[in-house]
Protein backbone atom coordinates (compact mmCIF):
# COMPACT_ATOMS: atom_id res chain seq x y z
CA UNK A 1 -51.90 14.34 4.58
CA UNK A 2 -47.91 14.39 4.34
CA UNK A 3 -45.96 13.22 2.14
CA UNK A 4 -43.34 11.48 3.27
CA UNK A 5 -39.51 11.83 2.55
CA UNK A 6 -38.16 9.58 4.10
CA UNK A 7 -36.00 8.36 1.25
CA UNK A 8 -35.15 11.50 -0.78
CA UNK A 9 -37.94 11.38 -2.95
CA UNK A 10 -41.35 12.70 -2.28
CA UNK A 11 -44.30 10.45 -3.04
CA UNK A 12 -45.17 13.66 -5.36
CA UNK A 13 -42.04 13.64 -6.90
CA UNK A 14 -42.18 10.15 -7.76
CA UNK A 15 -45.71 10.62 -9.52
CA UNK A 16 -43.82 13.82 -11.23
CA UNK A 17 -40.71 11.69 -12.54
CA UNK A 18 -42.98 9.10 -13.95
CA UNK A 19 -45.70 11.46 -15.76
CA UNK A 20 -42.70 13.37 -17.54
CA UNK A 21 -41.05 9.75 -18.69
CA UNK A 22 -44.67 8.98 -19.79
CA UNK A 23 -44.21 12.36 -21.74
CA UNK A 24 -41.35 11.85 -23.25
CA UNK A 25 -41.92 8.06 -24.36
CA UNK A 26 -45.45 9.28 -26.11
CA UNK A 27 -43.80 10.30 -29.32
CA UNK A 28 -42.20 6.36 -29.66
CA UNK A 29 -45.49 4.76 -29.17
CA UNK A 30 -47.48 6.80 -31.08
CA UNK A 31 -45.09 6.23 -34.04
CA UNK A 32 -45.13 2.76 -33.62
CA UNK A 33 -46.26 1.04 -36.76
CA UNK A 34 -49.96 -0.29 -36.18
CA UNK A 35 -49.45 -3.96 -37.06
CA UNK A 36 -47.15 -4.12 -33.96
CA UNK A 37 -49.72 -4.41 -31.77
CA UNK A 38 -50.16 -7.84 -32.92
CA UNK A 39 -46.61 -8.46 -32.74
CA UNK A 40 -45.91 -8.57 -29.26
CA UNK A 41 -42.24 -8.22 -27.77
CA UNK A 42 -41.50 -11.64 -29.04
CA UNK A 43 -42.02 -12.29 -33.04
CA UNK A 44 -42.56 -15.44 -33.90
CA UNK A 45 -43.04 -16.83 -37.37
CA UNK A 46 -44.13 -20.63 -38.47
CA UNK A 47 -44.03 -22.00 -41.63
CA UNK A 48 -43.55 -25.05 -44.01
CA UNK A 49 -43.07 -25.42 -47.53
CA UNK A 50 -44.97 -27.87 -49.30
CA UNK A 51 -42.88 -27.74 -52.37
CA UNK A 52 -39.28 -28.84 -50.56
CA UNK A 53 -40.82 -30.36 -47.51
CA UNK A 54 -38.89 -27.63 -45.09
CA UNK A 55 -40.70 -26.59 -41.92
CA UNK A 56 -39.64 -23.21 -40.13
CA UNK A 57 -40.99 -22.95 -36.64
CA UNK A 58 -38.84 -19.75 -34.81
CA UNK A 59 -38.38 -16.51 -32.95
CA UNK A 60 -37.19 -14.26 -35.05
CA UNK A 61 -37.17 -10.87 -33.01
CA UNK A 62 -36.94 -10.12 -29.35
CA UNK A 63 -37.73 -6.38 -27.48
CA UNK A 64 -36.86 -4.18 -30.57
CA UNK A 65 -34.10 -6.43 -32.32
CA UNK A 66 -33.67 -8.53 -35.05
CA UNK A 67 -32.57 -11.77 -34.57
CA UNK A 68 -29.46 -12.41 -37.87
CA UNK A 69 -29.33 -16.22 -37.38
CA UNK A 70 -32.79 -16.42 -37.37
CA UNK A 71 -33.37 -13.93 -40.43
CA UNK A 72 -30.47 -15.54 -42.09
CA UNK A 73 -33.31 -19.15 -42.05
CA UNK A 74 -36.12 -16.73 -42.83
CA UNK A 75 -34.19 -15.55 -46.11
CA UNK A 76 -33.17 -18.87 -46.73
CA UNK A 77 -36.63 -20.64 -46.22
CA UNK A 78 -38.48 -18.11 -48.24
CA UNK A 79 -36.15 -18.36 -51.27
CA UNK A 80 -37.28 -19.40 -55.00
CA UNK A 81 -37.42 -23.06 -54.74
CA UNK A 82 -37.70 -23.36 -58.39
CA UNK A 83 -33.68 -22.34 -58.66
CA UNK A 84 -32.63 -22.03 -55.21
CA UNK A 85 -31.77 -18.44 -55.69
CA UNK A 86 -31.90 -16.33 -52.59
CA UNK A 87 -32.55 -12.30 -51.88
CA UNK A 88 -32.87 -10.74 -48.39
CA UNK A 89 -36.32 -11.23 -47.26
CA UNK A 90 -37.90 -7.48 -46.23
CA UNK A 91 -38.56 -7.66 -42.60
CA UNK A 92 -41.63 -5.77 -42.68
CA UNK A 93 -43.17 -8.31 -44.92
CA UNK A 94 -42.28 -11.12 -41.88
CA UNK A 95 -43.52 -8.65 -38.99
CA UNK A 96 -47.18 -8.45 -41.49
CA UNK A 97 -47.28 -12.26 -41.74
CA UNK A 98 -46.05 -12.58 -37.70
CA UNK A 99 -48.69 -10.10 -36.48
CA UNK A 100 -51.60 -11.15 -38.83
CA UNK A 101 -50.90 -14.65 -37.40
CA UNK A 102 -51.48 -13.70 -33.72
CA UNK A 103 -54.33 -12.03 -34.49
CA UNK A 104 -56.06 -14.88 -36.12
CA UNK A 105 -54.94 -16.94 -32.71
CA UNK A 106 -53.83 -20.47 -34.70
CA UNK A 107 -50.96 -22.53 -34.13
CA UNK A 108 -50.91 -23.64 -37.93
CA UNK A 109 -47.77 -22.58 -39.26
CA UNK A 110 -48.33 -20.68 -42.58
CA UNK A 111 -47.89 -22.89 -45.91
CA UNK A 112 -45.50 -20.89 -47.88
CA UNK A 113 -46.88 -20.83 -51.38
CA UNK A 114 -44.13 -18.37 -52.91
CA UNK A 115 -41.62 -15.97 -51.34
CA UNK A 116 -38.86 -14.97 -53.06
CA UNK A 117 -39.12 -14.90 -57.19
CA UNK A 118 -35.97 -14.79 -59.42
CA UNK A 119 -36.73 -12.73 -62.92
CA UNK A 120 -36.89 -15.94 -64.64
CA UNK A 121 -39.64 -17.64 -62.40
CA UNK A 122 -41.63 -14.30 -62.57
CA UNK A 123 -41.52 -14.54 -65.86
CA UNK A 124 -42.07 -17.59 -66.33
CA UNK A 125 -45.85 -17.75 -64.17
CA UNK A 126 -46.72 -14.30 -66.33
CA UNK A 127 -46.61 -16.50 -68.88
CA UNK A 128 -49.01 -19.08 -67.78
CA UNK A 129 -51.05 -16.79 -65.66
CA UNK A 130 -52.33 -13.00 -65.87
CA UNK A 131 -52.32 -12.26 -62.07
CA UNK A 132 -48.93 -12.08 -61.58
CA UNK A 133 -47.54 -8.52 -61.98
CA UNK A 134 -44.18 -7.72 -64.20
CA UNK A 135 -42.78 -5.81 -61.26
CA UNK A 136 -43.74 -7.62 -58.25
CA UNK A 137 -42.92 -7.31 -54.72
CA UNK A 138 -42.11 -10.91 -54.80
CA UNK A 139 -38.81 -9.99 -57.61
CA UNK A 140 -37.75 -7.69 -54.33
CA UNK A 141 -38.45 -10.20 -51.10
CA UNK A 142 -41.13 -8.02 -50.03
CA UNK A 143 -43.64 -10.41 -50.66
CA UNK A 144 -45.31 -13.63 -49.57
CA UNK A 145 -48.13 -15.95 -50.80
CA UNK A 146 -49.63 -18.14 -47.74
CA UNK A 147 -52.31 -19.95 -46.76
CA UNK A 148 -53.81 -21.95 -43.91
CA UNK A 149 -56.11 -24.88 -44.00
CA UNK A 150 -58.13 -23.90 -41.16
CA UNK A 151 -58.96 -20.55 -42.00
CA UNK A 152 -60.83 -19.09 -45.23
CA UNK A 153 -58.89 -16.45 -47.34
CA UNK A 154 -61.43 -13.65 -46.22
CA UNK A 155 -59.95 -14.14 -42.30
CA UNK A 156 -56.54 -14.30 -43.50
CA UNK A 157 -57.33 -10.93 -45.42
CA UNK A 158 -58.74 -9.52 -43.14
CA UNK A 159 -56.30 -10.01 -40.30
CA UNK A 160 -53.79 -8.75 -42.56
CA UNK A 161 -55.60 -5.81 -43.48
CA UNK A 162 -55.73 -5.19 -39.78
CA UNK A 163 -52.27 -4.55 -39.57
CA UNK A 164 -52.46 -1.44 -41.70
CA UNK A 165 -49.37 -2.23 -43.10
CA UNK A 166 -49.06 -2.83 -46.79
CA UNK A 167 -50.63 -5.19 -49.33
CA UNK A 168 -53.11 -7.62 -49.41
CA UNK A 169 -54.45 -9.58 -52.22
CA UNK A 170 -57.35 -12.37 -52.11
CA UNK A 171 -56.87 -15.45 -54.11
CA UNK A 172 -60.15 -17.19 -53.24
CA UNK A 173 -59.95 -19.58 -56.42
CA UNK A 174 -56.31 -20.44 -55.48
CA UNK A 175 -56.57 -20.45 -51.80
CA UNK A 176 -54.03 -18.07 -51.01
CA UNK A 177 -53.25 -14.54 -49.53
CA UNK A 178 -50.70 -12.15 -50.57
CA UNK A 179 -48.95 -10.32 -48.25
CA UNK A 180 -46.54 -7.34 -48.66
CA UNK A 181 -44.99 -4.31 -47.33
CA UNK A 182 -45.62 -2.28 -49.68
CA UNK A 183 -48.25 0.72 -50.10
CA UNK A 184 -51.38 -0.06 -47.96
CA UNK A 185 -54.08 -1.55 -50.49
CA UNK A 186 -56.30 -4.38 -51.12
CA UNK A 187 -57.38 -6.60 -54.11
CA UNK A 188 -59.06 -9.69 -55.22
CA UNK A 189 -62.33 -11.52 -53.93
């Protein structure tokens, strides 16, 4: 058998050049956060908010960047509704929610139950409830409370935990999963 080289480049070569980029890409994959592999090169997050009424239905990143129009709606849409006050919305939290969403394979956008919490509102629902931490993620946009009629709280759980990517609290009694970015760990029933 000969290879030919009829075109500068042995058929050898060729299989050379393309093992060593294989090589040298290995470190970038293998760091690659492991909820990406739901994500896809195409994020996509859908939600609506059954407090205001607002729907959010968009692409949000796109091979490896950020989308700022479409975080600037993300931020927006996922602010306390209770006094309209707004913080930036941590990223990671969205990529959790995107990727746990593929993985359960619906088209139901996410209800947003709560985003975004100002001081007061946290305080406030400690108040009336003892499952809502003094320092939550939710005070720092790094968390998000959602739920989706047509699957249980266990499956949402559980295709969050999948991502191996933060937090994950069941609310079985309130029908509702937390979701952060925080240190991986689990809660609730």
């Amino acid at each position: 058998m000969t290879n030919s080289n009829a075109g500068g480049i042995s058929r050898r070569g060729l299989l050379g050049a393309f093992a060593a980029t294989l090589i040298t890409a290995a470190p970038t994959y293998a760091s690659a956060a492991g909820f990406l592999r739901g994500g896809g090169d195409i994020r996509r997050v859908k939600m609506y908010n059954g407090r205001t009424g607002e729907r959010l239905d968009m692409i949000y990143w796109v091979e490896g960047d950020y989308i700022a129009d479409a975080v600037k709606e993300i931020t927006y849409f996922m602010r306390d509704w209770r006094n309209d006050q707004i913080k930036s919305i941590d990223l990671r939290t969205v990529d959790i929610m995107a990727a746990a969403h593929n993985m359960m394979d619906v088209s139901e956008p996410y209800m947003l139950i709560s985003g975004y919490r100002s001081p007061a509102t946290n305080a406030m629902l400690r108040a009336r409830s003892s499952g809502v931490a003094q320092n939550s993620r939710h005070l720092r946009g790094e968390a998000a409370d959602l739920r989706l009629a047509s699957r249980s709280v266990n499956q949402m759980a559980r295709a969050a935990s999948a991502c191996h990517a933060g937090g994950v609290g069941r609310y079985t009694g309130s029908n509702f999963v937390h979701m952060d970015c925080g240190p991986i760990r689990t809660w609730g029933s």
